[in-house]
Protein backbone atom coordinates (compact mmCIF):
# COMPACT_ATOMS: atom_id res chain seq x y z
CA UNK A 1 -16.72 -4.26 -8.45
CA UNK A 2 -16.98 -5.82 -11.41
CA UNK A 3 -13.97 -6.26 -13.95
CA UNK A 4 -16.34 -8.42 -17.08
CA UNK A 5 -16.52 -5.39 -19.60
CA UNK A 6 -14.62 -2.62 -17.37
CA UNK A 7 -12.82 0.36 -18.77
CA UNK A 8 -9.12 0.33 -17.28
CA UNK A 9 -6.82 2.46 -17.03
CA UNK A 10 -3.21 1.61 -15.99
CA UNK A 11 0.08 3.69 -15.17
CA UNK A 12 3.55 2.50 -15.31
CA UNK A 13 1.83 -0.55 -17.76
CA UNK A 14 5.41 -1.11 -19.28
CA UNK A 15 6.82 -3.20 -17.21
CA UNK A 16 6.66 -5.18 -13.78
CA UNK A 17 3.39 -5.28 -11.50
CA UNK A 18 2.22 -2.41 -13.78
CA UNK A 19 2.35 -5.00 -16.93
CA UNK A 20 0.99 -7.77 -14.87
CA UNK A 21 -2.02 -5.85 -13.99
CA UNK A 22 -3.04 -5.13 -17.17
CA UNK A 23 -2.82 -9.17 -18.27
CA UNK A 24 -4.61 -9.97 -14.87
CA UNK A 25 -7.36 -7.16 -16.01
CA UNK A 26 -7.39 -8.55 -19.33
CA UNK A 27 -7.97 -12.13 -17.89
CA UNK A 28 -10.81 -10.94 -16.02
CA UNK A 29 -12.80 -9.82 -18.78
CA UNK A 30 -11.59 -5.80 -18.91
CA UNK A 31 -13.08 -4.74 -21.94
CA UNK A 32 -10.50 -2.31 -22.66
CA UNK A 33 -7.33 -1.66 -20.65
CA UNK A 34 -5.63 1.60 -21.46
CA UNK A 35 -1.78 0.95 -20.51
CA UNK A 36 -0.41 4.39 -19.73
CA UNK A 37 4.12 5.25 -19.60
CA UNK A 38 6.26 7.98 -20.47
CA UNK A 39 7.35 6.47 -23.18
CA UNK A 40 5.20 4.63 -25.75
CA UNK A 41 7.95 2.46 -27.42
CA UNK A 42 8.44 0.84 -24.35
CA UNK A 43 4.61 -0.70 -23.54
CA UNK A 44 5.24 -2.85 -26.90
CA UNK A 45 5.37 -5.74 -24.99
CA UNK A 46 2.17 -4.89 -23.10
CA UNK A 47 0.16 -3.99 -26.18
CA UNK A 48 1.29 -7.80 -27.78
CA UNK A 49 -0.90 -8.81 -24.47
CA UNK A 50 -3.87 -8.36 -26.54
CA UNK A 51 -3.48 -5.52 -29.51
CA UNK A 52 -7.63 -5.25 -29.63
CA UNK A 53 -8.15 -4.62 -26.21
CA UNK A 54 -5.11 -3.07 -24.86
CA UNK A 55 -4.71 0.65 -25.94
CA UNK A 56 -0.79 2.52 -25.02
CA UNK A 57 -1.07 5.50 -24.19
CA UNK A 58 1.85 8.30 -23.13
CA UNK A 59 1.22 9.31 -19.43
CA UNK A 60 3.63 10.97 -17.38
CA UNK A 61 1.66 11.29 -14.02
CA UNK A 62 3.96 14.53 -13.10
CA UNK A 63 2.75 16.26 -15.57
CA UNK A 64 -0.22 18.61 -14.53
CA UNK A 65 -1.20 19.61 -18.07
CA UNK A 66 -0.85 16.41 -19.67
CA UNK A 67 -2.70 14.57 -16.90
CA UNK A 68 -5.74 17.28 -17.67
CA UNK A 69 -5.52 16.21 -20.97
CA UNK A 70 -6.28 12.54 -20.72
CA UNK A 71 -9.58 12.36 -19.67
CA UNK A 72 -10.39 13.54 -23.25
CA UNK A 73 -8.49 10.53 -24.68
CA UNK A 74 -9.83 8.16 -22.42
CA UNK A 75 -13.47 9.57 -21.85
CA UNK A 76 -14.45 5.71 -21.24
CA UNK A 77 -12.74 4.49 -18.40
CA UNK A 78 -14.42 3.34 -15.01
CA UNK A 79 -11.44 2.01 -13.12
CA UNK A 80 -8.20 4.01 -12.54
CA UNK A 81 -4.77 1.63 -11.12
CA UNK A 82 -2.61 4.21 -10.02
CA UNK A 83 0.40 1.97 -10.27
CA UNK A 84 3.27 4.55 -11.51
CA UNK A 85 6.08 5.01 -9.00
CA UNK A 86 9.75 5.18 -8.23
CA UNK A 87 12.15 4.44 -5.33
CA UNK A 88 15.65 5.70 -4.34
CA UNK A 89 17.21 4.39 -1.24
CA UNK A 90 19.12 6.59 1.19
CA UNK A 91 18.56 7.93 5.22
CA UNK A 92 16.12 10.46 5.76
CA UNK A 93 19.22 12.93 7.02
CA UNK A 94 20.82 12.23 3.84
CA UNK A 95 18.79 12.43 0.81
CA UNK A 96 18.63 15.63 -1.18
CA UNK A 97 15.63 17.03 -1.51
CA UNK A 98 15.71 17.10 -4.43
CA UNK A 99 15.85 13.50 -4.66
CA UNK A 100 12.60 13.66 -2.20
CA UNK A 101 10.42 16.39 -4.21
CA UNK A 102 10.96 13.51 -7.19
CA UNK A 103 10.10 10.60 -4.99
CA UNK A 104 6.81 12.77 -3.95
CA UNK A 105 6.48 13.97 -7.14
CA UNK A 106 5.02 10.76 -8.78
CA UNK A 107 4.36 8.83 -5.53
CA UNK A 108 2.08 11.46 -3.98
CA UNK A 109 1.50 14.09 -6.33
CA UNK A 110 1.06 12.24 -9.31
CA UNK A 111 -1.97 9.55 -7.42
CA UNK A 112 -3.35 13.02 -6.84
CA UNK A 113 -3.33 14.03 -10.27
CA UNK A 114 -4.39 11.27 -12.11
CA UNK A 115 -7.48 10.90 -9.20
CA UNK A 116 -8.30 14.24 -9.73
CA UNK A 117 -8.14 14.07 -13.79
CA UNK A 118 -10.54 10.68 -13.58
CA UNK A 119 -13.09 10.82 -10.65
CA UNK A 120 -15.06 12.85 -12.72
CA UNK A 121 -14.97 10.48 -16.11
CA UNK A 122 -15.39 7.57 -13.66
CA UNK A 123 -18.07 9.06 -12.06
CA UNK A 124 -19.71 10.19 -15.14
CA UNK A 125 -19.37 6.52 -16.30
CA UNK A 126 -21.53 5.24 -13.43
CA UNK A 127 -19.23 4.72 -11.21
CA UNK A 128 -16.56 2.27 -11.04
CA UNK A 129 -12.97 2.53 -8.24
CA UNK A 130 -9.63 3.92 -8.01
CA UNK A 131 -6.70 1.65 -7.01
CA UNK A 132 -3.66 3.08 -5.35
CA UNK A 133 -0.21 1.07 -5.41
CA UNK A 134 0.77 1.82 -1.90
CA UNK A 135 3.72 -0.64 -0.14
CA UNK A 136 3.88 -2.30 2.79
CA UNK A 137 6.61 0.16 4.14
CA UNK A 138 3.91 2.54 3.94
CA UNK A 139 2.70 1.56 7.96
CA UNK A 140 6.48 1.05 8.93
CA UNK A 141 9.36 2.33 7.49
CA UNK A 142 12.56 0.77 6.58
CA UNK A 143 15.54 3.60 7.11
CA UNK A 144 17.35 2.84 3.89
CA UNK A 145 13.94 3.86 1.64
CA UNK A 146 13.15 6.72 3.99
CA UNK A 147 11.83 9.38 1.15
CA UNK A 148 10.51 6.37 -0.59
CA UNK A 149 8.32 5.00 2.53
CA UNK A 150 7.59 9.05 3.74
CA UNK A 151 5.95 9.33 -0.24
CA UNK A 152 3.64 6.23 0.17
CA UNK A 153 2.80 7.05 4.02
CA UNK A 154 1.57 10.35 2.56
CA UNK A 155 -0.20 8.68 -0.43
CA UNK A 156 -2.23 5.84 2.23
CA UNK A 157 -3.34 8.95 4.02
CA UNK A 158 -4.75 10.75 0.50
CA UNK A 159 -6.42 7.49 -0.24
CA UNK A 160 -7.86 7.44 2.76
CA UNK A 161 -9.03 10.73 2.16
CA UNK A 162 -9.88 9.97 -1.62
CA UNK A 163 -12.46 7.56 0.36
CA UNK A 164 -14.51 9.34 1.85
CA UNK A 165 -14.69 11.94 -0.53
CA UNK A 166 -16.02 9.84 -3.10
CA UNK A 167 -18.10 7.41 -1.18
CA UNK A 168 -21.55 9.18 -2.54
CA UNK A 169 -20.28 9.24 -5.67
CA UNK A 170 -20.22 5.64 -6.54
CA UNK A 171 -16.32 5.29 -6.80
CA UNK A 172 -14.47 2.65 -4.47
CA UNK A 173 -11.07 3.32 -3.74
CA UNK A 174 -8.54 0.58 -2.87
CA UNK A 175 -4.98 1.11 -1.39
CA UNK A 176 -2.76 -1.99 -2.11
CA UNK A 177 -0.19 -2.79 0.30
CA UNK A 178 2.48 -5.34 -1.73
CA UNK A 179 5.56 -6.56 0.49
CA UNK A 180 8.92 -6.54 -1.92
CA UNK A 181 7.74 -7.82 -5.10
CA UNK A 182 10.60 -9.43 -7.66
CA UNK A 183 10.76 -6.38 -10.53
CA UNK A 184 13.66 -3.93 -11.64
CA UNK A 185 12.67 -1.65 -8.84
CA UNK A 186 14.08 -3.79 -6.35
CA UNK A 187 16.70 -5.76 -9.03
CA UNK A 188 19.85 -5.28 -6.67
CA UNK A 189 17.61 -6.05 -3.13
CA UNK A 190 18.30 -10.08 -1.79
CA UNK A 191 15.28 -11.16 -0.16
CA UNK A 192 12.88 -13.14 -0.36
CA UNK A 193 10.19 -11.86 -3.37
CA UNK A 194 6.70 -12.20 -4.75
CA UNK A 195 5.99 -12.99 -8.22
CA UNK A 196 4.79 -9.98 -10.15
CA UNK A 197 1.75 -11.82 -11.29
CA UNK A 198 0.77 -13.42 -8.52
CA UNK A 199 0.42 -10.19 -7.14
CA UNK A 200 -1.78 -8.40 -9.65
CA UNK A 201 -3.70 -11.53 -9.82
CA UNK A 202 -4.54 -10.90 -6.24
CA UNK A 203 -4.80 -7.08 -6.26
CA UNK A 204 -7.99 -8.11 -8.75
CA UNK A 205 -9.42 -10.39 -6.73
CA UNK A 206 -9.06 -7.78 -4.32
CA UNK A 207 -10.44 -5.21 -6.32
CA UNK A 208 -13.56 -7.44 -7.03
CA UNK A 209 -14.03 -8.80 -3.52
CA UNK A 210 -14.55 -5.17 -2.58
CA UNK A 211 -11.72 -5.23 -0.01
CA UNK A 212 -10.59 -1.49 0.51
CA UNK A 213 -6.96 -2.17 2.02
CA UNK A 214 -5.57 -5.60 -0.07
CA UNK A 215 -2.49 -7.11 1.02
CA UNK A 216 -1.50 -9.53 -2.12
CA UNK A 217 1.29 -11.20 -1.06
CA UNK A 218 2.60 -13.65 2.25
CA UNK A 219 4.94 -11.57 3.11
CA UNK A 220 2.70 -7.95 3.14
CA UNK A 221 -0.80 -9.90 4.60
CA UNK A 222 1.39 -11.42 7.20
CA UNK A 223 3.18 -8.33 8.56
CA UNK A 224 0.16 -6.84 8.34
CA UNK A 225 -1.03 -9.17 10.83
CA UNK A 226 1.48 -8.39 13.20
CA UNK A 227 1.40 -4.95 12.97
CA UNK A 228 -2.62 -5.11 13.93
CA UNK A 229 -0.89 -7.15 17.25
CA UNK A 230 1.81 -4.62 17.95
CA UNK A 231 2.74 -2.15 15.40
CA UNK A 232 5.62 -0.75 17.56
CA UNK A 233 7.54 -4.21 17.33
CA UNK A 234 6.70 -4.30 13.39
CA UNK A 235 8.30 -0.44 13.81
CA UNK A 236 11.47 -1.58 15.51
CA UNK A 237 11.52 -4.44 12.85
CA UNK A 238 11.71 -2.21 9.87
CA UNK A 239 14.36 -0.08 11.83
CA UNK A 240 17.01 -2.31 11.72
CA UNK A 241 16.73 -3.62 7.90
C-alpha cells in the first residue's frame, strides 16, 4: 500500500501513538490526514503538525449515529487507523461490567463501527486498508488488564474476520500488535517502554510492506516469537505479571 498522496483517517489523533501516526503518515507523503477525537480543542497540537494537510475532526467511535455521519465529511479517505482505545486495569472476577461494556465499547465495538462507516468510502475510492490498534496482550493476557486484553482478543478475531470479508474488495486490513508503548495510557506502569514514534514509524512501514499482522516494537516482535515456539509458556508468562 502506498502512503505518497493517501487519504487518512486517524482516531484518538490527540495524543500518544494516535498523534505519532498522523506525523509518521504525514512524513510519508499522506496527502491529507484527517485526525479524528472527542474533543476538537484537544488535537491543536496535532493540527500545528501541518495545518494544510492535517484536518481535526470530532469522532467519538461509540457513537453509532455520529460514526454514520462521517463518511459524508470525509468522502475522500482510502486508509482508516483505527487507533482509539482505552484501558482500565482490574481481575476478570472483579471488574464491573460496567467498566467492561466501556472497555468493549470503543475497543471492539467502536473498530466495528468506524470499519463499517468506511469500507464502503474506501472501497469506493479504489481501494486502499484498514489498520486496527490491537496489543500484544491480545494473544496472552496479563490478569491485571483482564477486560482490557478480553476487548482486543475480541477485536484480533473481527480483524481477522474484517479480512476476509474484504479481500475482493481491494481493502487490506492490518492488525498491529504494540508491546507497552511509553504514553498516558500506561503513565503509572514501570517497565521497560517503546517510544511512541518509533512505533508509528514502524506500523507505516508495516502498513506499506503489506505485512497483515505488524509487531512494531522489540518487545511485541520478540514475544511474538516465542509465542509461535510455545504459546502456553508465553500464557503462563503473562499470568504472573
Amino acid at each position: 500500500m502506498k502512503i505518497q498522496s493517501s487519504i487518512a483517517l486517524v482516531t484518538g489523533a490527540n495524543r500518544g501513538i494516535g498523534h505519532e501516526l498522523v506525523k509518521a503518515l504525514l512524513w510519508a507523503g499522506a496527502g491529507k490526514v484527517y485526525a479524528g477525537a472527542r474533543r476538537l480543542e484537544s488535537l491543536d497540537a496535532t493540527k500545528a503538525l501541518d495545518p494544510r494537510r492535517v484536518v481535526p475532526i470530532k469522532i467519538d467511535v461509540t457513537d453509532v449515529d455520529l460514526v454514520a455521519a462521517l463518511p459524508s465529511k470525509a468522502s475522500d479517505v482510502t486508509i482508516l487507523v483505527n487507533n482509539a482505545g482505552v484501558l482500565n486495569f482490574g481481575p476478570i472476577l472483579d471488574t464491573p461490567f460496567e467498566a467492561i461494556d466501556r472497555i468493549f465499547a470503543t475497543n471492539f465495538h467502536g473498530k466495528l463501527n468506524m470499519a463499517r462507516a468506511f469500507a464502503p468510502v474506501i472501497e469506493t475510492n479504489g481501494g486502499g486498508a484498514i489498520v486496527n490498534i490491537l496489543t500484544l496482550l491480545a494473544l496472552a493476557s496479563m490478569p491485571s488488564l483482564s477486560a482490557y486484553n478480553a476487548s482486543k482478543a475480541a477485536a484480533w478475531s473481527m480483524t481477522q474476520s474484517l479480512r476476509a470479508g474484504l479481500a475482493d474488495r481491494g481493502i487490506a486490513v492490518h492488525g498491529v500488535f504494540p508491546g507497552a508503548v511509553d504514553t498516558d495510557m500506561l503513565a503509572d506502569v514501570e517497565m521497560p517502554k517503546a517510544i511512541p514514534a518509533d512505533v508509528a514509524t514502524a506500523i507505516v512501514a508495516g502498513i506499506v510492506a503489506g505485512q497483515e499482522d505488524i509487531f512494531p516494537d522489540q518487545m511485541s516482535s520478540g514475544l511474538y516469537q516465542e509465542w509461535r515456539l510455545d504459546h502456553k509458556a508465553v500464557e503462563r508468562q503473562f499470568a504472573t505479571m
